[in-house]
Protein backbone atom coordinates (compact mmCIF):
# COMPACT_ATOMS: atom_id res chain seq x y z
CA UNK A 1 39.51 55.10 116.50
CA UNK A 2 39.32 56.92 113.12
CA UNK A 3 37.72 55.35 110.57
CA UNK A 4 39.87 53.49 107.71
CA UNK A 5 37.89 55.83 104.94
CA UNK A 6 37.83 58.71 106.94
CA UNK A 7 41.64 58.31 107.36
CA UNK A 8 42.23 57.99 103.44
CA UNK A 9 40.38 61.37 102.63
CA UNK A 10 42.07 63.46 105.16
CA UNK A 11 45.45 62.07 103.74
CA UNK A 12 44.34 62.70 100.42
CA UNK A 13 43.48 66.48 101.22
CA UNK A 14 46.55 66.97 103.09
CA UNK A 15 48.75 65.86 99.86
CA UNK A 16 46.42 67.89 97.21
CA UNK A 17 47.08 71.07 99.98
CA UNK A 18 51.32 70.59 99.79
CA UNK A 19 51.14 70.17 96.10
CA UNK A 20 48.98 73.58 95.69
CA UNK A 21 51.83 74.92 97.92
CA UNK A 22 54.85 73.63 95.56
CA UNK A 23 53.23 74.68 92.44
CA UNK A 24 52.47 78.16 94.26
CA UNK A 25 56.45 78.27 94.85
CA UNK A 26 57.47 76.69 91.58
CA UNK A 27 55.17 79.69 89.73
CA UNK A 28 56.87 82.44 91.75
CA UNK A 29 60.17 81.28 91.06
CA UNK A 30 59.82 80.69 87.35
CA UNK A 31 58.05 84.58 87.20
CA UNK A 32 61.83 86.05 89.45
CA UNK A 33 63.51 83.84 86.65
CA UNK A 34 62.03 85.78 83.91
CA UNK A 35 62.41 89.17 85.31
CA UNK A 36 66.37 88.69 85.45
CA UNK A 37 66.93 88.77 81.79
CA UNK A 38 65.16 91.83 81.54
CA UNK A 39 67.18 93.47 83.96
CA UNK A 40 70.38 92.39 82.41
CA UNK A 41 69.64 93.48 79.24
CA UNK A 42 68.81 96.85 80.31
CA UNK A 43 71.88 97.18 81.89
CA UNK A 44 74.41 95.46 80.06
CA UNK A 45 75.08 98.20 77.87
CA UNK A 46 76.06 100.58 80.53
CA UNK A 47 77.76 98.18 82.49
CA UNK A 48 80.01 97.63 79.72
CA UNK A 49 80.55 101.36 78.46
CA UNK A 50 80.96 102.60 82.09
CA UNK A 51 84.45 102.78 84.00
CA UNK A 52 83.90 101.09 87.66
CA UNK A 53 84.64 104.87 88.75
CA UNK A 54 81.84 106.48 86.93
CA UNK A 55 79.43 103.84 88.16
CA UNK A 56 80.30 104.39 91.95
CA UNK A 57 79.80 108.23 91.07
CA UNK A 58 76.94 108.33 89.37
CA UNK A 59 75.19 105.70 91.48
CA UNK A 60 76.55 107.00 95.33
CA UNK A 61 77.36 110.67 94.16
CA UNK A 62 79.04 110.84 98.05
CA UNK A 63 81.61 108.40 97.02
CA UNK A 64 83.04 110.88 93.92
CA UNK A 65 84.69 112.84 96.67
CA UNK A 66 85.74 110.23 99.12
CA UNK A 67 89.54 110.39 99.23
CA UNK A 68 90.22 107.25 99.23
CA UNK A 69 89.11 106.35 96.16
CA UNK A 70 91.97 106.70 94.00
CA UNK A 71 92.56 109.55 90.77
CA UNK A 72 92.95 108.09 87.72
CA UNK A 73 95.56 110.49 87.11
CA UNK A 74 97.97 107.71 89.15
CA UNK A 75 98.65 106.22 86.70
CA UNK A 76 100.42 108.86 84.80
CA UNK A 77 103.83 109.08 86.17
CA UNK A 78 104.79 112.04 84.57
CA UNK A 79 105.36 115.47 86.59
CA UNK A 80 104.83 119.14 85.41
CA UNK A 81 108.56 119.93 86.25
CA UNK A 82 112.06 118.41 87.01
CA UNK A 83 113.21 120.34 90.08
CA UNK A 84 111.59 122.76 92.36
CA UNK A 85 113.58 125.65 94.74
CA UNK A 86 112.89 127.19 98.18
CA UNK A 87 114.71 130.71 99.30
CA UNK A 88 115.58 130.47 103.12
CA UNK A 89 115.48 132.98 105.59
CA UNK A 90 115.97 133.39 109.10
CA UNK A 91 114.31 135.95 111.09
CA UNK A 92 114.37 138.42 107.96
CA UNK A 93 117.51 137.30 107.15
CA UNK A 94 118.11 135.95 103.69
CA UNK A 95 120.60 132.09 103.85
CA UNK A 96 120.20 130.95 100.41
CA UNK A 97 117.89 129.12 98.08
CA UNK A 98 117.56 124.76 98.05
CA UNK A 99 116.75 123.51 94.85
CA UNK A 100 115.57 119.61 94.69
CA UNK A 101 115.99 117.88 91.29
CA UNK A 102 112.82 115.60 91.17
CA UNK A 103 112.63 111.82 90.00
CA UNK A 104 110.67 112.33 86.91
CA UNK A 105 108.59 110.13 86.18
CA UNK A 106 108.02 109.56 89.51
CA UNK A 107 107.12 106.40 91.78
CA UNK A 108 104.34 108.56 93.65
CA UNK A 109 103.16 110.86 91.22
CA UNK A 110 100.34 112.51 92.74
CA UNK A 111 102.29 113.51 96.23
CA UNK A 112 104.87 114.71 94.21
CA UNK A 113 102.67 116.93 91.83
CA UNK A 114 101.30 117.91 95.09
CA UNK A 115 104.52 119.43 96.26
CA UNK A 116 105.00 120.85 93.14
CA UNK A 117 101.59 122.58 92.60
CA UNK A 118 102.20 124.11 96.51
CA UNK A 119 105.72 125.35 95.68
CA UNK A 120 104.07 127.31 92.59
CA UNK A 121 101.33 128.68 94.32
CA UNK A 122 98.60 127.15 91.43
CA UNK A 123 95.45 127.43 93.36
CA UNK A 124 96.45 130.12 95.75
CA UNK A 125 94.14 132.43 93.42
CA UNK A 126 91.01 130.18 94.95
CA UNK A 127 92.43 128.75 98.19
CA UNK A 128 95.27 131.31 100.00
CA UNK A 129 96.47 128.82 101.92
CA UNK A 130 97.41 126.44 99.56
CA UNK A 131 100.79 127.39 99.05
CA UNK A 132 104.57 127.51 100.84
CA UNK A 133 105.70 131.50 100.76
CA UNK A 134 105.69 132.07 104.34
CA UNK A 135 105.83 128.93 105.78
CA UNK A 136 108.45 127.82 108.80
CA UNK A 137 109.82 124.38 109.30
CA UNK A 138 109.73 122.71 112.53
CA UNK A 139 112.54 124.33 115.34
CA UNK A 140 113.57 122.61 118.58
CA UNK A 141 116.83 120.62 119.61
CA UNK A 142 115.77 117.72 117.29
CA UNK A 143 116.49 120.18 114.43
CA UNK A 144 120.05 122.06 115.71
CA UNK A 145 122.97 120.24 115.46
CA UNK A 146 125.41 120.99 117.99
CA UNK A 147 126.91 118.01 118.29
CA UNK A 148 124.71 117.18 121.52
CA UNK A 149 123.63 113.84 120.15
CA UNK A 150 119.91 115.58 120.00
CA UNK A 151 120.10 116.22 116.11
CA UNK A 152 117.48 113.95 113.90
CA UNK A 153 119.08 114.37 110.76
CA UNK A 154 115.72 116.20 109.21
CA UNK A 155 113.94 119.33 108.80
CA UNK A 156 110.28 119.25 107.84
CA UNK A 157 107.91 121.78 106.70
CA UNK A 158 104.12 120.90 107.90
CA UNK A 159 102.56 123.80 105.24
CA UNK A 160 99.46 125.21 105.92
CA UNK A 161 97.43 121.58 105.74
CA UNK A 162 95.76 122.46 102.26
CA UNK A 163 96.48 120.48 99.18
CA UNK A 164 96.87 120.98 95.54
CA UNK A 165 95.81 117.92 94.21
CA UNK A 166 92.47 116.34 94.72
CA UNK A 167 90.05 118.15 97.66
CA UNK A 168 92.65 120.46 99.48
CA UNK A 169 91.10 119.19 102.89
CA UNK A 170 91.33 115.66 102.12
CA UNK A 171 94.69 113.12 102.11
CA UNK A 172 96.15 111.97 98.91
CA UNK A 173 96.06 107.96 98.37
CA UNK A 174 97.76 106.69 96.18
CA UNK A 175 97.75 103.06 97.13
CA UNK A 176 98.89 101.53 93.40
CA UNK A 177 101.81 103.35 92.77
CA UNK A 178 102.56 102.92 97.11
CA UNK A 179 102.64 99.11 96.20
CA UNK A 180 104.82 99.20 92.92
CA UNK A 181 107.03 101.64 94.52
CA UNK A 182 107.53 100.02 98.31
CA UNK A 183 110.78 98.94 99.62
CA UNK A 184 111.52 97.28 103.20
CA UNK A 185 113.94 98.10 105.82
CA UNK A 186 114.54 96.92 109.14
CA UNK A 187 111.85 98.78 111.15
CA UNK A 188 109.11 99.47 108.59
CA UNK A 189 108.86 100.36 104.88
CA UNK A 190 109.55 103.58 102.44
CA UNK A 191 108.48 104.25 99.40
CA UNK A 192 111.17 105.02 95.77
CA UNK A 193 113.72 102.10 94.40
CA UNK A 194 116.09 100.88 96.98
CA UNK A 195 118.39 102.97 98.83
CA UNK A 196 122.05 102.99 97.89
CA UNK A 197 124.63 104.99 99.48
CA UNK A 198 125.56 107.83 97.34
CA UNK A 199 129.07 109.24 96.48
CA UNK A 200 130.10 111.37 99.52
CA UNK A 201 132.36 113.61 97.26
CA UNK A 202 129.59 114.17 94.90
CA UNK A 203 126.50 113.69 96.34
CA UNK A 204 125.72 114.31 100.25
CA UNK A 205 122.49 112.48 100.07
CA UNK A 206 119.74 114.44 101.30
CA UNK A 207 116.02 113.43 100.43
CA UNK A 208 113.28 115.22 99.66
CA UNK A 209 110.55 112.86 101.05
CA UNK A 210 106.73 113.45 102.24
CA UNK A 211 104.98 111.20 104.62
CA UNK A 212 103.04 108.31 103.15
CA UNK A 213 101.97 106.85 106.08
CA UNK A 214 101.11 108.28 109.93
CA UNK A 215 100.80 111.27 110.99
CA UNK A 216 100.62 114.52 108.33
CA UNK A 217 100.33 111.36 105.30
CA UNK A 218 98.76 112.93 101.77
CA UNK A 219 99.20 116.43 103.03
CA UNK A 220 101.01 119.37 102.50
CA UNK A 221 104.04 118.55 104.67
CA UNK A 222 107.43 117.80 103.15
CA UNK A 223 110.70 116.77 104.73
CA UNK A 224 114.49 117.13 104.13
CA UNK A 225 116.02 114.28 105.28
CA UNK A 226 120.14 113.75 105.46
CA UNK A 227 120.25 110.05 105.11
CA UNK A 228 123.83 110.19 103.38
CA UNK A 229 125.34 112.19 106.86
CA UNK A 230 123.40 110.44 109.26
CA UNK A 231 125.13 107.32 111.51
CA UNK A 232 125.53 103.79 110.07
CA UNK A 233 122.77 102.84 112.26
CA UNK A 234 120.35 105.74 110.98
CA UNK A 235 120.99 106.72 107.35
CA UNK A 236 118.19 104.08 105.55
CA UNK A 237 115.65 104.05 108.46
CA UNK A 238 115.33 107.92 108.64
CA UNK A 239 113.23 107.20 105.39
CA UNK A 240 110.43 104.87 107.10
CA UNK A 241 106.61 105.82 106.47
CA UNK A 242 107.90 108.64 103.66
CA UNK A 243 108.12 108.58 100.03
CA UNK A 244 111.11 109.62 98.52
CA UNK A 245 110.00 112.37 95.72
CA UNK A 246 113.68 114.17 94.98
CA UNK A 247 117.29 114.88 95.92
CA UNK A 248 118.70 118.07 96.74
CA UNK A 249 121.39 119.89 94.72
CA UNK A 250 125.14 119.49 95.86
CA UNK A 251 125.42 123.09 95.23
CA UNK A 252 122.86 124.09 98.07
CA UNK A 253 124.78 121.62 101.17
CA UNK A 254 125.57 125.21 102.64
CA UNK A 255 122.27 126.67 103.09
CA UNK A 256 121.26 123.21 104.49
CA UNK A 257 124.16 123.52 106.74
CA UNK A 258 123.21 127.01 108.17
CA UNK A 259 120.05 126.02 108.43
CA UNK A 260 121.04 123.13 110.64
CA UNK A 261 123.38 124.86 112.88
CA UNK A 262 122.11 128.43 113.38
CA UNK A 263 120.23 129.08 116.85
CA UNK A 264 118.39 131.88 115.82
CA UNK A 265 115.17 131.06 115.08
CA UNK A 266 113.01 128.57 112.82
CA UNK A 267 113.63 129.04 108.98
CA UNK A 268 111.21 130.45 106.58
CA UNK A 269 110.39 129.90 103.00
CA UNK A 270 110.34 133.69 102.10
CA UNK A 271 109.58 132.24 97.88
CA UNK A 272 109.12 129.01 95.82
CA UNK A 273 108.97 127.95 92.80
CA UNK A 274 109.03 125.13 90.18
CA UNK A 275 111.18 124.70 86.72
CA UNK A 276 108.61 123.27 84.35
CA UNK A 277 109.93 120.25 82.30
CA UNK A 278 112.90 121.33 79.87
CA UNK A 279 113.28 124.65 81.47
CA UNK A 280 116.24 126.52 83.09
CA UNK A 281 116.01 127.23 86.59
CA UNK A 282 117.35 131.11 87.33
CA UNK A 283 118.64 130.92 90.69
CA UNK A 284 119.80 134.14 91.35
């Protein structure tokens, strides 16, 4: 049996070891406490001059090309021109020209400048890829109407997969103006203001729309979509997963038309072009 004395100094020299512990702890917190303000105060001041952008460049210099950080440039709704044209041809053949009147400003700004940029040719100085002239849209039975119930009321035109916007490898986001600018039908979303049915004397309703989600989304592809012709059960859902960026001129139906019904081959843009904002496009 331990003695009584013995007993009150080993308790005593277990509670002078704890307290030697806590003060230990107590000291190293209070020094982490102190270093804090002096790491706030040397970076306070670029905290507060420095966009959240900037700071994710500067710090991860990887991120400053990631594409799916957004441009700031989405914000600026404003496009470099108001309408943009394509001259057809078919197997050497020239059809006729399309010319799409955009929406300007528009709800997706940055894959509509994209389109734009292409259909001038801007970078094709630096990248020779990064443009339209030559280009064929998509031919099979999907894209001939001959009345065989195959027809899929669009023609699209994949590009050569090189961008004029951003990194011409990488896919535009633009997830702000996407959000501001989304609409819901039954069977998924699109992207402009809501769908109305147009005049059918006036206005035949074909779309100029590229695709905002799936496959070929933030690239060079573009589609011209007949929503206006297209069955009661089609015309709205033909615009699912796209962005709506412009409407096609009355004038050009006919060139659409041959287009659509001519089994010769697939059609070529053989030139392309954009009218800069308050300019008059020569279409001859």
């Amino acid at each position: 049996m331990c003695h009584p004395r013995r007993l009150i100094l080993l308790l005593l020299s277990l509670v002078s070891r704890n307290k030697s512990r806590v003060v230990g702890y107590q000291s190293s917190f209070h020094s982490i406490r102190s270093i804090k303000p002096r790491i706030s105060r040397r970076t306070s001041r670029f905290l507060h001059d420095t966009r959240p952008n900037e700071i994710a460049s500067s710090a991860f210099p990887l991120l400053a090309t990631d594409p799916f950080i957004e441009s700031d440039t989405s914000n600026d709704k404003q496009l470099s021109a108001d309408s943009i044209f394509f001259d057809i041809e078919i197997q050497g053949t020239p059809v006729g020209r399309l010319i799409f009147h955009l929406t300007n400003p528009s709800p997706l700004p940055l894959h509509a400048e994209n389109v734009i940029q292409l259909a001038k040719g801007s970078r094709r100085g630096i990248d020779p890829n990064a443009h339209y002239e030559g280009c064929e849209f998509d031919y099979s039975p999907a894209t001939i109407e001959d009345g065989m119930g195959r027809y899929r009321w669009g023609h699209s035109l994949r590009g050569r997969g090189r961008n004029a916007i951003g990194r011409a490898d990488q896919a535009i986001v633009d997830r702000e103006n996407q959000l501001q600018a989304t609409h819901s039908c039954f069977g998924g979303p699109y992207y402009r203001v809501e769908y109305t049915l147009p005049d059918e004397e006036t206005d035949p309703g074909v779309f100029l729309t590229v695709p905002v989600l799936g496959p070929g989304h933030g690239s060079s592809k573009f589609s011209i979509v007949r929503v206006g012709e297209s069955p009661k059960e089609w015309q709205e859902r033909l615009l699912i997963n796209s962005g709506v960026i412009g409407k096609l001129d009355p004038s050009c139906i006919e060139v659409l038309y041959t287009m659509a019904r001519q089994r010769i081959g697939p059609p070529k843009v053989s030139k392309a072009g954009a009218m800069e904002s308050g300019e008059e496009l020569d279409i001859d």
